[in-house]
Protein backbone atom coordinates (compact mmCIF):
# COMPACT_ATOMS: atom_id res chain seq x y z
CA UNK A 1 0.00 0.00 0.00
CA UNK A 2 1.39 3.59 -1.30
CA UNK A 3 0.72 5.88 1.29
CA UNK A 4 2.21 8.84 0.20
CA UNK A 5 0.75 12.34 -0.11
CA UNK A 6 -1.16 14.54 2.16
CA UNK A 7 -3.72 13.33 5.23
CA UNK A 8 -5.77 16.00 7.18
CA UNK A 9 -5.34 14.71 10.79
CA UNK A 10 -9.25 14.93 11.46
CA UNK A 11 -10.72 16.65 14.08
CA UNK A 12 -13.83 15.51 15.80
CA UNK A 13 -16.97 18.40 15.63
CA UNK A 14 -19.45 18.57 18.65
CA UNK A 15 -23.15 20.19 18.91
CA UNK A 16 -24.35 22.61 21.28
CA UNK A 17 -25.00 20.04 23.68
CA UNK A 18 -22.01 18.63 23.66
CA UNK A 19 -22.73 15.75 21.13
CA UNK A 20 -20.17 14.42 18.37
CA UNK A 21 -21.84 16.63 15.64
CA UNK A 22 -21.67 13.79 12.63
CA UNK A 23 -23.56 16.52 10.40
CA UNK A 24 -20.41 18.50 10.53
CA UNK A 25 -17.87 15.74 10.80
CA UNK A 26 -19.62 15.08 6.82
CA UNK A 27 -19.68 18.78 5.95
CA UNK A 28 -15.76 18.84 6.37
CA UNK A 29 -15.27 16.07 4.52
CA UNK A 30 -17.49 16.79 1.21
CA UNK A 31 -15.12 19.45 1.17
CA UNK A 32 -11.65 18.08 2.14
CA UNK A 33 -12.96 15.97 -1.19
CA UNK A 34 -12.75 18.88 -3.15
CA UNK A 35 -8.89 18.89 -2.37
CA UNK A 36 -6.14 16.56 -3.50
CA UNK A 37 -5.80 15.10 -0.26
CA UNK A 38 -4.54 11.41 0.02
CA UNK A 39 -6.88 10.26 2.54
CA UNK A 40 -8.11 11.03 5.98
CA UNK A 41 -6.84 10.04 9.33
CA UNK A 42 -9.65 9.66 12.02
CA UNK A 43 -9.46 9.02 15.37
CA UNK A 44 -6.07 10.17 16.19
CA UNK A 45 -4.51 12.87 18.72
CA UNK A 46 -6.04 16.00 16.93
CA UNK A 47 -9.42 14.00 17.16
CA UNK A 48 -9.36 13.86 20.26
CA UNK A 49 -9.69 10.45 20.50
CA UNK A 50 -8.94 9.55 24.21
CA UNK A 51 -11.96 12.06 25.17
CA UNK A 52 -14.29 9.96 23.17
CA UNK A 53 -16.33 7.17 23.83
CA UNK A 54 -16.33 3.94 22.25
CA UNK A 55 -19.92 4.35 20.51
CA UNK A 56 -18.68 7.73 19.80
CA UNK A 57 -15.28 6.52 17.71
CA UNK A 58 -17.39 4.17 16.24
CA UNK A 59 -20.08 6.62 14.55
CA UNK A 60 -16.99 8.63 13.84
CA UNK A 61 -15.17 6.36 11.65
CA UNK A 62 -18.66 4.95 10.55
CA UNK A 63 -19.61 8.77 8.95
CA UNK A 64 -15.79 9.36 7.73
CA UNK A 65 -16.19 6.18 5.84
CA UNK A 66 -19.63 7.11 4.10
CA UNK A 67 -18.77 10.47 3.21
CA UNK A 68 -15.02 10.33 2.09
CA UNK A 69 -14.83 10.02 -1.88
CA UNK A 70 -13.84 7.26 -3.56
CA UNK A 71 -9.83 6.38 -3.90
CA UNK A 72 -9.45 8.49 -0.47
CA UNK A 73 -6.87 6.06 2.09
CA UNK A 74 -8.50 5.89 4.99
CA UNK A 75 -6.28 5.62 8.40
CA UNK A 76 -7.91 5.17 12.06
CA UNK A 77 -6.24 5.58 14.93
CA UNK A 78 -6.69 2.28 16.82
CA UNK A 79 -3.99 2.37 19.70
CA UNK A 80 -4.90 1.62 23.21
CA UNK A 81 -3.56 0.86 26.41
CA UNK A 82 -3.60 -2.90 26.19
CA UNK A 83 -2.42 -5.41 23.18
CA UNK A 84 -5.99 -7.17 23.69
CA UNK A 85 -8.21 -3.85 22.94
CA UNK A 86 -5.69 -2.51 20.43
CA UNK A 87 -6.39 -5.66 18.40
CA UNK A 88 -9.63 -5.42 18.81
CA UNK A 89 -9.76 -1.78 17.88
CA UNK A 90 -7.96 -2.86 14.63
CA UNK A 91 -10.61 -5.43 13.58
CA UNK A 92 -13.49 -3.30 14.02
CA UNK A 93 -11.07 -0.33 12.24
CA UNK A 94 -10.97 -2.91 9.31
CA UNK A 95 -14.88 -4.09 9.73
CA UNK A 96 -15.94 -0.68 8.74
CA UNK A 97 -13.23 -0.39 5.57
CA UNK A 98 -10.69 1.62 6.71
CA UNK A 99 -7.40 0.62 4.88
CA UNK A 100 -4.47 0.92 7.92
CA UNK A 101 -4.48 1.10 11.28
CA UNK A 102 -2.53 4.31 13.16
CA UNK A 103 -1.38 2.69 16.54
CA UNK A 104 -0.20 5.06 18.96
CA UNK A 105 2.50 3.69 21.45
CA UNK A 106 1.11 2.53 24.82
CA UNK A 107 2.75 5.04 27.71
CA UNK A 108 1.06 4.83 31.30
CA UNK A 109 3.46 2.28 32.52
CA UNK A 110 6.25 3.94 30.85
CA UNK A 111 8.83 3.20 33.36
CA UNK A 112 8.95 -0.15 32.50
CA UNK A 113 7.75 -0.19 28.70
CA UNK A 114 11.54 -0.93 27.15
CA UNK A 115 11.98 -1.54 23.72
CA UNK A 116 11.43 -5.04 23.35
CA UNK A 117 7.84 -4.04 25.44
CA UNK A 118 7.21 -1.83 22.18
CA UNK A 119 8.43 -4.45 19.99
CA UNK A 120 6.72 -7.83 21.46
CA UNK A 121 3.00 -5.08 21.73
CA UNK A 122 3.51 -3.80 17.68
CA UNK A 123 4.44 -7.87 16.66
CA UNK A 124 1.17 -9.14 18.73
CA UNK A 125 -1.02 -6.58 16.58
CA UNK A 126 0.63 -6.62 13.20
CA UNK A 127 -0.14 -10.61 13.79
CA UNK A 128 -3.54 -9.89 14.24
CA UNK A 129 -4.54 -7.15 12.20
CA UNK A 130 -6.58 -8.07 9.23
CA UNK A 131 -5.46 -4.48 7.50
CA UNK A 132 -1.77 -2.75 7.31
CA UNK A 133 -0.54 -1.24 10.65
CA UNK A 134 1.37 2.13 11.11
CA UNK A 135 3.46 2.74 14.18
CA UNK A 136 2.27 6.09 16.03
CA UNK A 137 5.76 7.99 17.87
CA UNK A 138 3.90 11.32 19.29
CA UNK A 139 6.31 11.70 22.62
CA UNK A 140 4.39 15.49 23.11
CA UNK A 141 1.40 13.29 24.30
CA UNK A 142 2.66 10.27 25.38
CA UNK A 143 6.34 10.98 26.61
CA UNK A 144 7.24 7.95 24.72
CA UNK A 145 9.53 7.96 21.52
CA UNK A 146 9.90 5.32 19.25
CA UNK A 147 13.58 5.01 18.21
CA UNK A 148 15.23 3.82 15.02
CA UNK A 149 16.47 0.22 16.43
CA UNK A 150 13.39 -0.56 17.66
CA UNK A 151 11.77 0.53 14.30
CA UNK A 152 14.47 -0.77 12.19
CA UNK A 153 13.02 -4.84 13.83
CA UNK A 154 9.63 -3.30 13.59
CA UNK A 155 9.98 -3.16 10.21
CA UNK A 156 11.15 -6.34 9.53
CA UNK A 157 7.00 -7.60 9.86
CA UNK A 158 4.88 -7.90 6.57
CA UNK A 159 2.16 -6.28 8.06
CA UNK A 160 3.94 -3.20 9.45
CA UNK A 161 4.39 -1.03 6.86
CA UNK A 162 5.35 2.37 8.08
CA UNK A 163 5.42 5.03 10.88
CA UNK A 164 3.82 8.84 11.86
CA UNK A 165 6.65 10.10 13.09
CA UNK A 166 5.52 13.06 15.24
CA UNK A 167 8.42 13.86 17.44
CA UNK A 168 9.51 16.90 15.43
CA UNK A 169 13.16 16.15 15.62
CA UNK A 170 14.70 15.60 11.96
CA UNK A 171 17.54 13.46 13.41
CA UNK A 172 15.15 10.79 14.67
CA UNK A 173 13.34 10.83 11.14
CA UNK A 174 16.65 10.51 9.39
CA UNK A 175 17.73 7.24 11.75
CA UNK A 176 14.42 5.49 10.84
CA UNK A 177 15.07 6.16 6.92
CA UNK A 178 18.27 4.98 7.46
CA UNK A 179 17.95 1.72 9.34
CA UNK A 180 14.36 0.58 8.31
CA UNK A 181 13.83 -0.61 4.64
CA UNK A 182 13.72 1.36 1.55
CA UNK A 183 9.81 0.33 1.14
CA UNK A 184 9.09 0.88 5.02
CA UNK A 185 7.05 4.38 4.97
CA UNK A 186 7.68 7.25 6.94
CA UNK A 187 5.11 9.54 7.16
CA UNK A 188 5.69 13.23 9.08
CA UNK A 189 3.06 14.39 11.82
CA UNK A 190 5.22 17.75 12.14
CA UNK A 191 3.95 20.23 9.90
CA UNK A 192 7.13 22.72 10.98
CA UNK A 193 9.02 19.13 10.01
CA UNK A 194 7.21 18.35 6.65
CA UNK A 195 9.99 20.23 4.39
CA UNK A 196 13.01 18.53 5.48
CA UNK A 197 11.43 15.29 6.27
CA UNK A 198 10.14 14.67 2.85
CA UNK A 199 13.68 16.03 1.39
CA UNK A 200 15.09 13.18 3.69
CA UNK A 201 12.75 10.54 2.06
CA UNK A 202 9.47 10.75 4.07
CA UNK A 203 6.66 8.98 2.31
CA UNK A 204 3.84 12.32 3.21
CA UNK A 205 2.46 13.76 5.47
CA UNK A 206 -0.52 13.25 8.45
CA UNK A 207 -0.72 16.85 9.91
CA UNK A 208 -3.39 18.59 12.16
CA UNK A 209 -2.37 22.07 10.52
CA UNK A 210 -3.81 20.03 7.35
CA UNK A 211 -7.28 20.51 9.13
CA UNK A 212 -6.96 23.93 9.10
CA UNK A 213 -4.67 24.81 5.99
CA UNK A 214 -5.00 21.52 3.81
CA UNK A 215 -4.35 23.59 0.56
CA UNK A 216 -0.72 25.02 2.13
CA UNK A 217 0.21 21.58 3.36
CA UNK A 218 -0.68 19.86 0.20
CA UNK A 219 1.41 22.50 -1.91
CA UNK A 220 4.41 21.86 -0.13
CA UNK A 221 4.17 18.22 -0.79
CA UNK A 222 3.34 18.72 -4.50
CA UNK A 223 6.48 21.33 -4.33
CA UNK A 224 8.70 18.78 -3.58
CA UNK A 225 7.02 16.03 -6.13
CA UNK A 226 8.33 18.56 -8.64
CA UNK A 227 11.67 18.49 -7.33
CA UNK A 228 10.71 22.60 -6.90
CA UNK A 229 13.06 23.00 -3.78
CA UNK A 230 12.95 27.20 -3.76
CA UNK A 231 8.76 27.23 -4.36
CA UNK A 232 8.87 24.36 -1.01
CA UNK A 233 11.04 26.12 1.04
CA UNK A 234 8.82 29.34 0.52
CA UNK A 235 5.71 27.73 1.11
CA UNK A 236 7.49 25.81 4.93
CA UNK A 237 8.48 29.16 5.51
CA UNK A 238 5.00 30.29 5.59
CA UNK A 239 3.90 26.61 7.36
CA UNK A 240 6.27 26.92 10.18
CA UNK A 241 4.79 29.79 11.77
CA UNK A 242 1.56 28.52 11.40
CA UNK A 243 2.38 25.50 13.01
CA UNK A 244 3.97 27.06 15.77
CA UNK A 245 0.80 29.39 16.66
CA UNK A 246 -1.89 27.29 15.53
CA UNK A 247 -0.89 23.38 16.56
CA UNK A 248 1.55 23.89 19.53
CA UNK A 249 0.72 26.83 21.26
CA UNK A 250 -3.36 26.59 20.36
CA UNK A 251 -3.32 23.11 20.39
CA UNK A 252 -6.73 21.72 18.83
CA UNK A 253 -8.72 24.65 20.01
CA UNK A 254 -6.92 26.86 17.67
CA UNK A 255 -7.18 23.78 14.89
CA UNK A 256 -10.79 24.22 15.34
CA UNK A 257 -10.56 27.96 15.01
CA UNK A 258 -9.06 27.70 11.87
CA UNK A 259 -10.78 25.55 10.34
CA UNK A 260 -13.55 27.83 11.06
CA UNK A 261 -11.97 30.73 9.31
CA UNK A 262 -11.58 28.67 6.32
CA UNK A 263 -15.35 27.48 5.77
CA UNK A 264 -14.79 24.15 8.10
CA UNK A 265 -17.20 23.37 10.98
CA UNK A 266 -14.30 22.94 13.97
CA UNK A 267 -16.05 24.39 16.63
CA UNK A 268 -14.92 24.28 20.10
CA UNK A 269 -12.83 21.59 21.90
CA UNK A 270 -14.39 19.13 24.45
CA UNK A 271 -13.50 19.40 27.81
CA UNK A 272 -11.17 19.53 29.77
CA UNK A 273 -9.82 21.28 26.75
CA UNK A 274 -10.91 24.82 26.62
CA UNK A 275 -12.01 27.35 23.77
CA UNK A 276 -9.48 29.61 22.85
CA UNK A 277 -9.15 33.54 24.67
CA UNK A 278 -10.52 36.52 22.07
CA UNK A 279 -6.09 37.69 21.98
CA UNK A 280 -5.30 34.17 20.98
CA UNK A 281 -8.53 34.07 18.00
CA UNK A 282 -6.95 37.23 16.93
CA UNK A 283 -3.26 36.48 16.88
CA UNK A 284 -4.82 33.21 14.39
CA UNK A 285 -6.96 35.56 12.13
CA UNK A 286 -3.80 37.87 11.98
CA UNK A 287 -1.39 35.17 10.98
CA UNK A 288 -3.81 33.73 8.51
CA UNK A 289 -4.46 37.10 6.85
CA UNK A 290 -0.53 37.38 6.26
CA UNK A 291 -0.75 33.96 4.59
CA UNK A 292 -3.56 34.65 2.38
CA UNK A 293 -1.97 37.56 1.78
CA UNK A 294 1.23 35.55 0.10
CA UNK A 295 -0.64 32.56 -0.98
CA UNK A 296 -4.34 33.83 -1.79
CA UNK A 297 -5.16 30.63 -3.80
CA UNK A 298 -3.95 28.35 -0.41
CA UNK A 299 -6.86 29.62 1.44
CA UNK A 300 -9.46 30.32 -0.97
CA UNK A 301 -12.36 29.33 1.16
CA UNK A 302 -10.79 31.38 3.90
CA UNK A 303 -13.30 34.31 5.88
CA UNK A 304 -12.68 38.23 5.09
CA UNK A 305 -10.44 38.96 8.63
């Protein structure tokens, strides 16, 4: 399975009452459609998947399934705790018609998860998973990074055929590429990352800033197909701020936000997770101004601000 291009990292819409809002969840993606997007990735960090119930990810991936267009890769974040749910998370993933499973590394017990922990958990599910499995390194949330060796015997398993690599650090990304397998697939989670991780060899890109700004994220990846290195770098240089003020100082509230400004239906996050503060909206509206103001055609559904 080719995975490469450009996956929104989907975020999860709620009603007034509090309710997953499937309505919207389909409204977003009839119009990711309209974009050359690889695929979609539900059910992962920016979906805030570990504040959802089971029913909940389950009408989720359900409605993503039903509305995404045809040839669209669909990826659902599956990881849990225990090897036993993970698996089954992974068959009902694959029930539904979702083509891989995203499987976040387990982290509560951390002090004693060692590699070989990581490497006897991935082996267990790869055995058991009736569809392709990516490995999920997102240390930010988990405070657990998957490293190259351990990845390198990962990678050795049909079934395993790639990693989001979310860390942010380059190095990391550049060990994996270099011990794992030419046809083992690296895919960035790091939108401030995406530039010199696909120039290293990375296979695309799952990004939350690709909720909010799908059209910049995708033109950086097409940049590169091109082998247009100057018309990339401009484009990252416009990404990495974004990135900076929308995923990791906003987090998924300021996801939301933008996706708002450009036509989405992202709404609020669910709590504990708060709304954003009226400085922080503006400081997004500002930024995303400037960037229209470069790259009009990159945000063409985006509000007057």
């Amino acid at each position: 399975m080719d995975l490469s291009g450009v996956y929104p990292a989907l975020t999860t819409p709620y009603a007034a009452d509090g309710s997953v809002s499937l309505a919207d969840l389909k409204h977003n993606i009839l119009k990711y459609n309209e974009i050359g997007l690889a695929g979609y990735v539900a059910i992962g960090s920016t979906g805030e998947s570990v504040l959802l119930s089971a029913k909940e990810i389950d009408t989720v991936l359900a409605t993503v399934k039903e509305a995404a267009a045809p040839g669209k890769r669909l990826i659902a974040g599956t990881g849990a705790e225990s090897t036993a749910e993970t698996i089954e998370r992974t068959k009902r993933a694959a029930e539904l018609g979702y083509h891989a499973a995203l499987v976040k590394t387990p982290y509560y017990y951390k002090t004693v998860y060692k590699p070989d922990v990581y490497i006897a958990h991935y082996r267990r599910v790869a055995d058991a998973s009736p569809i392709p499995v990516l490995l999920y390194s997102v240390p930010q949330f988990t405070g657990i990074a998957l490293e190259a060796p351990e990845v390198a015997a990962l990678s050795e398993h049909p079934n395993i055929i790639g990693i989001k690599e979310s860390s942010g650090v380059v190095q990391r990304a550049a060990e994996i590429l270099g011990s794992a397998p030419p046809s083992f697939q690296l895919l960035v989670g790091s939108a401030s990352m995406m530039f010199p991780s696909l120039a290293l060899g990375a296979r695309g890109a799952i990004l939350a800033l690709g909720s909010g700004m799908p059209e910049l994220c995708l033109a950086v990846f097409e940049a590169m197909q091109k082998s247009d290195l100057q018309r990339a770098r401009e484009l990252q240089s416009l990404i990495a701020p974004a990135s900076k003020l929308i995923v990791a100082q906003c987090g998924i509230a300021g996801v939301k936000y933008t996706m708002d400004l450009g036509g989405y239906r992202g709404g609020i996050p669910r709590l504990p997770l708060l709304p954003l503060q009226e400085e922080q909206k503006k400081a997004i509206r500002d930024l995303v101004a400037r960037v229209e103001a470069r790259e009009p055609a990159r945000l063409s559904g985006a509000v007057s601000v």
